[in-house]
N, C-alpha and C. Protein backbone atom coordinates (compact mmCIF):
# COMPACT_ATOMS: atom_id res chain seq x y z
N UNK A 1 163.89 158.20 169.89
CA UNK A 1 165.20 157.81 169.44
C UNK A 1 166.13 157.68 170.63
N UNK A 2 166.06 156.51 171.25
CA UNK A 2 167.02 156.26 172.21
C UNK A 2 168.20 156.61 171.84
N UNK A 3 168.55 155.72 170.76
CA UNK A 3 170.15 155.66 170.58
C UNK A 3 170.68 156.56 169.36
N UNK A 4 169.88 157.89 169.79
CA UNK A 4 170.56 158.90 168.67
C UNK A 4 171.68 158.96 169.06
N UNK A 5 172.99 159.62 167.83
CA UNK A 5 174.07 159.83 167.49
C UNK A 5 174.98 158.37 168.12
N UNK A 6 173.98 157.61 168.53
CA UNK A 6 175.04 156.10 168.52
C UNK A 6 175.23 155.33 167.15
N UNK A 7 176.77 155.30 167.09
CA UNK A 7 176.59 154.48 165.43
C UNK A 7 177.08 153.08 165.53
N UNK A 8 176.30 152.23 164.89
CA UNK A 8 176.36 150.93 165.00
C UNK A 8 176.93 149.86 164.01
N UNK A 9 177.83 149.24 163.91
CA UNK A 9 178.27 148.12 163.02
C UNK A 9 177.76 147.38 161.93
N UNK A 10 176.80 147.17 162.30
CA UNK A 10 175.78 146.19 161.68
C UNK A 10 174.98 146.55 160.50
N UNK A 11 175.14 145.46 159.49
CA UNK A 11 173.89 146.50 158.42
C UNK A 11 172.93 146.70 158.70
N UNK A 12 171.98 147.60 158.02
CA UNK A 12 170.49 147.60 158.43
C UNK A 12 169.55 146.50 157.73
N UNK A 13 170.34 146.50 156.70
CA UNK A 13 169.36 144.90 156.08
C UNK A 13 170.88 144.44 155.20
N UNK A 14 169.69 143.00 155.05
CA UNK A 14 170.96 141.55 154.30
C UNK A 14 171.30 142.57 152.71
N UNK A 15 172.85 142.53 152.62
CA UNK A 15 173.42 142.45 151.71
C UNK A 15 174.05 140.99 150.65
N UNK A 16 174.13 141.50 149.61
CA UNK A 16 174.24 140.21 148.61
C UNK A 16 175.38 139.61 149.00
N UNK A 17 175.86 140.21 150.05
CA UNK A 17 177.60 140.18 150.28
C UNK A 17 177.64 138.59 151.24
N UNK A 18 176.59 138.47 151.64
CA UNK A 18 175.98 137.65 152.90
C UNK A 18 175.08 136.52 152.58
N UNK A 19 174.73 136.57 151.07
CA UNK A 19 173.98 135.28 150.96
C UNK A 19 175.10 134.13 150.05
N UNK A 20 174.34 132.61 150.21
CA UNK A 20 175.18 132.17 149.59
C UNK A 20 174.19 132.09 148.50
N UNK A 21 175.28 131.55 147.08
CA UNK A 21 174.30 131.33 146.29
C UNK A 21 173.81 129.59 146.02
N UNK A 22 173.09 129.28 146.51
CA UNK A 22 172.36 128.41 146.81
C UNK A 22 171.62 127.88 145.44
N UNK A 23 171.57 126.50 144.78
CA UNK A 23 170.29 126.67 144.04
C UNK A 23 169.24 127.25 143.81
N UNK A 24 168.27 126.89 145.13
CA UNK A 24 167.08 127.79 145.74
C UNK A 24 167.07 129.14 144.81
N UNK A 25 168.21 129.80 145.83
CA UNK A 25 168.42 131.21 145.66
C UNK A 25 169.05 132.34 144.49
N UNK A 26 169.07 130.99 143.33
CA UNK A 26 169.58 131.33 141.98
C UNK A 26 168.57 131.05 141.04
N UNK A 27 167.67 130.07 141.60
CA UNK A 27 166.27 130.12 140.60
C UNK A 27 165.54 130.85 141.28
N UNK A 28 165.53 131.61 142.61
CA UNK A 28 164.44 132.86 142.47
C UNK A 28 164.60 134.02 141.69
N UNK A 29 166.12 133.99 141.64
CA UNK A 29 166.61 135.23 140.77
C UNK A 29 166.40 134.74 139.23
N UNK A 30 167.00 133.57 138.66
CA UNK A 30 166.21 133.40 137.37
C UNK A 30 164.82 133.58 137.35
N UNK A 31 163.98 132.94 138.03
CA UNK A 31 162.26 133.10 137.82
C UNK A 31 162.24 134.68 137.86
N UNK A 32 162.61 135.66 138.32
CA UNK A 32 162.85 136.88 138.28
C UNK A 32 163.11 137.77 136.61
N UNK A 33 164.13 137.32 137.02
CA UNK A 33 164.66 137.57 135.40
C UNK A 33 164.32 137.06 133.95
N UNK A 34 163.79 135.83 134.23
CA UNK A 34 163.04 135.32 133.27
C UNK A 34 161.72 136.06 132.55
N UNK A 35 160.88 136.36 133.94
CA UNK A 35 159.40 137.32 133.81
C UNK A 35 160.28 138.71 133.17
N UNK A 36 161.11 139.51 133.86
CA UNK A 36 161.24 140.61 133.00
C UNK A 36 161.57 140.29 131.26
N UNK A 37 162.22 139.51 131.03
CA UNK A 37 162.48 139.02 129.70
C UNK A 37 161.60 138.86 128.59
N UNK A 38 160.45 138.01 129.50
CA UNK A 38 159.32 137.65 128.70
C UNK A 38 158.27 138.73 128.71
N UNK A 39 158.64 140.08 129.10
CA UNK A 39 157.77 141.15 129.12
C UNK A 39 158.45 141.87 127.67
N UNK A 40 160.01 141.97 127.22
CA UNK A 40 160.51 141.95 126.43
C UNK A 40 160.24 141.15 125.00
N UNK A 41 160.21 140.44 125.67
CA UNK A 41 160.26 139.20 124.27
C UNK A 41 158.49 139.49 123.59
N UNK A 42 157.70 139.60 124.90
CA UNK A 42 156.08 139.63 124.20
C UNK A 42 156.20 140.89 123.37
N UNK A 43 156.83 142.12 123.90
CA UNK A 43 156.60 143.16 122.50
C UNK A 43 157.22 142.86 121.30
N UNK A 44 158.36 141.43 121.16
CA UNK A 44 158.99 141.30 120.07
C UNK A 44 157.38 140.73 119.61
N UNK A 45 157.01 139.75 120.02
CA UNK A 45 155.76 138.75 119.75
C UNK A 45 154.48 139.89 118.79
N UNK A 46 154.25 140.91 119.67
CA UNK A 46 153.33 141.65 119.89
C UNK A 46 153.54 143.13 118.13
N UNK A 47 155.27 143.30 118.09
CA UNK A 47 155.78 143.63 117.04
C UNK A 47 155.39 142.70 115.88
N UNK A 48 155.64 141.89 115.77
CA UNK A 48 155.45 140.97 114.32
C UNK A 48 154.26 140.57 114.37
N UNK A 49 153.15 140.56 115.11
CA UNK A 49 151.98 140.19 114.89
C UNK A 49 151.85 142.07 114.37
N UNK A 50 152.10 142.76 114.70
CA UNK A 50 151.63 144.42 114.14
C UNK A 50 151.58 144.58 112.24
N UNK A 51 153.02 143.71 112.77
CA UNK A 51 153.84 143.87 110.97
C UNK A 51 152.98 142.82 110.35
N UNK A 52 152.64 141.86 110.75
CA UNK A 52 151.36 140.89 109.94
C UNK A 52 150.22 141.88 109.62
N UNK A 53 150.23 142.20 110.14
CA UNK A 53 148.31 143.34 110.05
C UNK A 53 148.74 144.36 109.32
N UNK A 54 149.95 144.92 109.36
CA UNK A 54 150.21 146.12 108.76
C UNK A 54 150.35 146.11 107.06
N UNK A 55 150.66 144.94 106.98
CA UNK A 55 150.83 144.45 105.41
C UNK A 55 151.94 143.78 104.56
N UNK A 56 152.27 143.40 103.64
CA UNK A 56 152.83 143.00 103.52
C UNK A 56 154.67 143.46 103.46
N UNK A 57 154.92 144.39 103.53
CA UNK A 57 156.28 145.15 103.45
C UNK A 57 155.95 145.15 104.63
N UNK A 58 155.46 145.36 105.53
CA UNK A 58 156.06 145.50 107.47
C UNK A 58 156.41 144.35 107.46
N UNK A 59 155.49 143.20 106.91
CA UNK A 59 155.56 141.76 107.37
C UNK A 59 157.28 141.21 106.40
N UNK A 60 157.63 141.62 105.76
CA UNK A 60 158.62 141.01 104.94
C UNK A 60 159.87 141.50 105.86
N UNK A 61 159.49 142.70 106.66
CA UNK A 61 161.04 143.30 107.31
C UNK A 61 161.08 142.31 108.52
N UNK A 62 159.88 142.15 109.51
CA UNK A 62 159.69 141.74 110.66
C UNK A 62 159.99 140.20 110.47
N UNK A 63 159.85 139.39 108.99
CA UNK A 63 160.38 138.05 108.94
C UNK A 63 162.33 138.22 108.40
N UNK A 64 162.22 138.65 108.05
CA UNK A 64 163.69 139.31 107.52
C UNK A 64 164.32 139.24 108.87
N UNK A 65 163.92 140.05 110.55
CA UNK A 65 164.88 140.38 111.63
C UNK A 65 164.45 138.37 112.31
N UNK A 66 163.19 138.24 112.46
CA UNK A 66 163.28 136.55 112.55
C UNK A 66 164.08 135.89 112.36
N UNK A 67 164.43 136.14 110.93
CA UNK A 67 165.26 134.69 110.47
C UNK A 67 166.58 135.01 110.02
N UNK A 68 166.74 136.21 110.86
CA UNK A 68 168.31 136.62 111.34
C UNK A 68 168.74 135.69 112.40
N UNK A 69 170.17 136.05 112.52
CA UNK A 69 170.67 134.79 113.41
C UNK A 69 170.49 135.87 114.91
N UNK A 70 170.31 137.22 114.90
CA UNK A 70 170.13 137.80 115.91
C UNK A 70 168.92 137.65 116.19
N UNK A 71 167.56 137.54 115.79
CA UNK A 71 166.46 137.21 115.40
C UNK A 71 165.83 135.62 116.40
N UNK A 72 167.07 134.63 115.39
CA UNK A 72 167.25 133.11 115.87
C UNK A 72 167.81 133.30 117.42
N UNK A 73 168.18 134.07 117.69
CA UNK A 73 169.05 134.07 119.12
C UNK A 73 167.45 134.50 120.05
N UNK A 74 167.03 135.82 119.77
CA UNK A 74 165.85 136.31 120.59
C UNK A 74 165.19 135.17 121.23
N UNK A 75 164.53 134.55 120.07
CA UNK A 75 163.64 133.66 120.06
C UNK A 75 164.16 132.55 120.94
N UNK A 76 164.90 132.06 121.06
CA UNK A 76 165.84 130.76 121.63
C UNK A 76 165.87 131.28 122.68
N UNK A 77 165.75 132.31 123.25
CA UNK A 77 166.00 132.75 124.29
C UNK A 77 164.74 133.22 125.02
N UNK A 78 163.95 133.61 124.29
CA UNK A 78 162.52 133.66 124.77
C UNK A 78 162.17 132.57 125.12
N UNK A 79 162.32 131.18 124.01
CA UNK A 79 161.70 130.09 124.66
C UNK A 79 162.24 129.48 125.77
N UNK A 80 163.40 129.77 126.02
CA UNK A 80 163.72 129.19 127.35
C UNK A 80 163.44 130.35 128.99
N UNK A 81 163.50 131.74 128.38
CA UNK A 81 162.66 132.16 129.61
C UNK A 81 160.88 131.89 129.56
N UNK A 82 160.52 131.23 128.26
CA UNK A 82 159.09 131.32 128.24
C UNK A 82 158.54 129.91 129.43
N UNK A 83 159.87 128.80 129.08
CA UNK A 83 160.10 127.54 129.98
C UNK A 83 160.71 127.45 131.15
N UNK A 84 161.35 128.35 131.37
CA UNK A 84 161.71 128.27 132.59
C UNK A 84 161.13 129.37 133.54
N UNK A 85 160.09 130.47 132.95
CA UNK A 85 159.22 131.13 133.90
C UNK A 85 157.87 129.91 134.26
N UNK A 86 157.52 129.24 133.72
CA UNK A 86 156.51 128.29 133.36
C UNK A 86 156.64 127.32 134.57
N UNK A 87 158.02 126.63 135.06
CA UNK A 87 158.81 125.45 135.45
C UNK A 87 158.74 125.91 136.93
N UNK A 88 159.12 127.81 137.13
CA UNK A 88 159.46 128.26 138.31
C UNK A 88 158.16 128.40 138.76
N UNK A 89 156.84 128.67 137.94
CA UNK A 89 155.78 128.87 138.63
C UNK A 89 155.05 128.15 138.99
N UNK A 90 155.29 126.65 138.33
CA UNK A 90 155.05 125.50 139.21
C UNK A 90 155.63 124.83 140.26
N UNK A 91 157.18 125.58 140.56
CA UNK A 91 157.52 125.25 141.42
C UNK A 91 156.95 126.02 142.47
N UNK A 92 156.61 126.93 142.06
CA UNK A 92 155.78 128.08 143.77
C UNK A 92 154.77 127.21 143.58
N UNK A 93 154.04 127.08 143.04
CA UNK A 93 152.51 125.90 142.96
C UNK A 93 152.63 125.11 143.73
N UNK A 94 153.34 124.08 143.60
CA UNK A 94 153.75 123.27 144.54
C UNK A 94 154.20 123.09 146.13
N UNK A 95 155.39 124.84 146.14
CA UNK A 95 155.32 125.06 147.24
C UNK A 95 154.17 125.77 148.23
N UNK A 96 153.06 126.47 147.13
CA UNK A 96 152.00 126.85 147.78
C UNK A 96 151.16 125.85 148.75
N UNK A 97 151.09 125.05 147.95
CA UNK A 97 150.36 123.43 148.78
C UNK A 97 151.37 123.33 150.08
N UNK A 98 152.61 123.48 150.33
CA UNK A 98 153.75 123.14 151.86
C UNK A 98 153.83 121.97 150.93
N UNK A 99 154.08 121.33 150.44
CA UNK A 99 154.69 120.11 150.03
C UNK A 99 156.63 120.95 149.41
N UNK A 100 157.43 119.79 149.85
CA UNK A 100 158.56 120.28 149.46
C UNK A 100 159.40 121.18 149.75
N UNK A 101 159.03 121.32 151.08
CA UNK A 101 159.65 123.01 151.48
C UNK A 101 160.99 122.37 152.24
N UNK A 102 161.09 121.06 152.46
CA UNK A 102 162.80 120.73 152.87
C UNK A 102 163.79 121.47 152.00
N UNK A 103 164.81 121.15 152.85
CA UNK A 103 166.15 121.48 152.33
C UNK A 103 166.38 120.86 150.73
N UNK A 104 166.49 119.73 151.27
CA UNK A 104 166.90 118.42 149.89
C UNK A 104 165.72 118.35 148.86
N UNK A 105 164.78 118.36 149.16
CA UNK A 105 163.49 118.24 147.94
C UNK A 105 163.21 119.92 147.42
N UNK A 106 163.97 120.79 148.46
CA UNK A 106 163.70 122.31 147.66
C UNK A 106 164.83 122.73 146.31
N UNK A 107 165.94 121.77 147.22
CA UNK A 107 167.58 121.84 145.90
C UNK A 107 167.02 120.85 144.49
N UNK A 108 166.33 119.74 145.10
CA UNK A 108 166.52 119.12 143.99
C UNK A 108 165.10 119.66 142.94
N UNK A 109 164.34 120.41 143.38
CA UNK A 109 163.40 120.99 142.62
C UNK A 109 164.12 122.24 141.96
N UNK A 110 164.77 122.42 142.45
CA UNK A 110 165.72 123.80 141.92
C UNK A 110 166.10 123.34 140.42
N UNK A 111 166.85 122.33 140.90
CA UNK A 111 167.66 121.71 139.69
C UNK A 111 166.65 121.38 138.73
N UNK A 112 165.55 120.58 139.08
CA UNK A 112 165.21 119.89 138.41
C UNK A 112 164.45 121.25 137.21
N UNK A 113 164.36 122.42 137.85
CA UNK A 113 163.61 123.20 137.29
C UNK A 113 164.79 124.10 135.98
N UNK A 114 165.08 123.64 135.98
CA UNK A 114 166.61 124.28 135.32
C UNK A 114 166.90 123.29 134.65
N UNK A 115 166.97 121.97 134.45
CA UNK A 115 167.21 121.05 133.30
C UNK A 115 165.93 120.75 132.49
N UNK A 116 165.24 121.26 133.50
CA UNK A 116 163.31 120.97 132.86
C UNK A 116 163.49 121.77 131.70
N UNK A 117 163.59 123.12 131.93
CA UNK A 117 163.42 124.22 131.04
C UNK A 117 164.76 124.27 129.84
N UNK A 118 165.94 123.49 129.91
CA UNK A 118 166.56 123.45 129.10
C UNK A 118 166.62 122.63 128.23
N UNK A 119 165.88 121.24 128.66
CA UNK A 119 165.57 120.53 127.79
C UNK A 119 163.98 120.37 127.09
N UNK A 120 163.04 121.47 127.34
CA UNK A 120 161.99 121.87 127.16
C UNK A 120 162.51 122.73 125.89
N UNK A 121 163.09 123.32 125.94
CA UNK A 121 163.78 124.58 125.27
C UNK A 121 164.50 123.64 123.81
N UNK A 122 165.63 122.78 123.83
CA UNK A 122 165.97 122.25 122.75
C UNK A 122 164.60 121.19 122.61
N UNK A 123 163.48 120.40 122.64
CA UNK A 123 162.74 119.69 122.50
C UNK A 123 161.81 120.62 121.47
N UNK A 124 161.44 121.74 122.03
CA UNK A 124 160.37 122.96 121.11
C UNK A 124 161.27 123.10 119.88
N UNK A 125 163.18 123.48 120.32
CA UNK A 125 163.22 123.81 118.86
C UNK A 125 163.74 122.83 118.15
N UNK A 126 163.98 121.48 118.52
CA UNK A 126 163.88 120.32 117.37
C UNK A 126 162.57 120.43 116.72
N UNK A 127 161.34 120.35 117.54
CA UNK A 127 160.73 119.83 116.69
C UNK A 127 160.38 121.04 115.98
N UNK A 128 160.26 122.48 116.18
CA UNK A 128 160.04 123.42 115.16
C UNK A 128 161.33 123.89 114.23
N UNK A 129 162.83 123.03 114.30
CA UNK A 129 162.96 123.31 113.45
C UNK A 129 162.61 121.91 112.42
N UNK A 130 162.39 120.95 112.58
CA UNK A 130 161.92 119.65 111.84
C UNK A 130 160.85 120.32 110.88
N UNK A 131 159.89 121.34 111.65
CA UNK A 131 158.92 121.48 110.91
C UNK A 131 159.11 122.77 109.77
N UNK A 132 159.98 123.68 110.23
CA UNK A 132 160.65 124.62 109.62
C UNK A 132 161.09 123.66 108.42
């Protein structure tokens, strides 16, 4: 320890205080947040397939919280982290190959991965509610 009891200015690592938020750097944090979600959302998945097996009174409560509007919200929301974890992991796919790693083709993959998944998201639930 050279420079014991010397105290120094500088952080020791990057604070959030210091990044910008960048496209890029707002869909790593969605692709982030998305996966924890959909670890959430699968025990909702993983719940109502229970209440199917369990019989018919589990299954009548577990369609009952479904086709609640809190229910309708989950779900809407699952499918768009289910689409936009999907969108982000083809975007690492892609960047795995080195294709795209510019500035301008990394923003506009950003974006593009974020209107992908939102219009992925109302497309699933037109047509399931058409079929509903």
């Amino acid at each position: 320890m050279a420079n014991a009891g010397v105290e120094t200015k500088r952080p020791l690592s990057p604070h959030i205080q210091i990044y910008k938020f960048i496209p890029t750097y707002l869909m790593s944090g969605f692709h982030r947040v998305t996966g924890a979600l959909l670890y959430f959302g699968t025990l909702l998945v993983a719940a109502w397939l229970v209440a199917a097996a369990a019989g018919p009174d589990y299954f009548a409560w577990a369609s009952w919280f479904f086709e609640s509007w809190l229910g309708w919200l989950a779900l809407l929301g699952y499918t768009w982290a289910l689409m936009h974890h999907m969108l982000g992991g083809i975007r690492h796919l892609i960047w795995d190959t080195g294709a795209m790693f510019d500035k301008q083709s990394a923003t506009m993959l950003a974006y593009a991965t974020l209107a992908g998944s939102i219009t992925l998201t109302v497309l699933i639930w037109i047509v399931g509610l058409l079929v509903y």
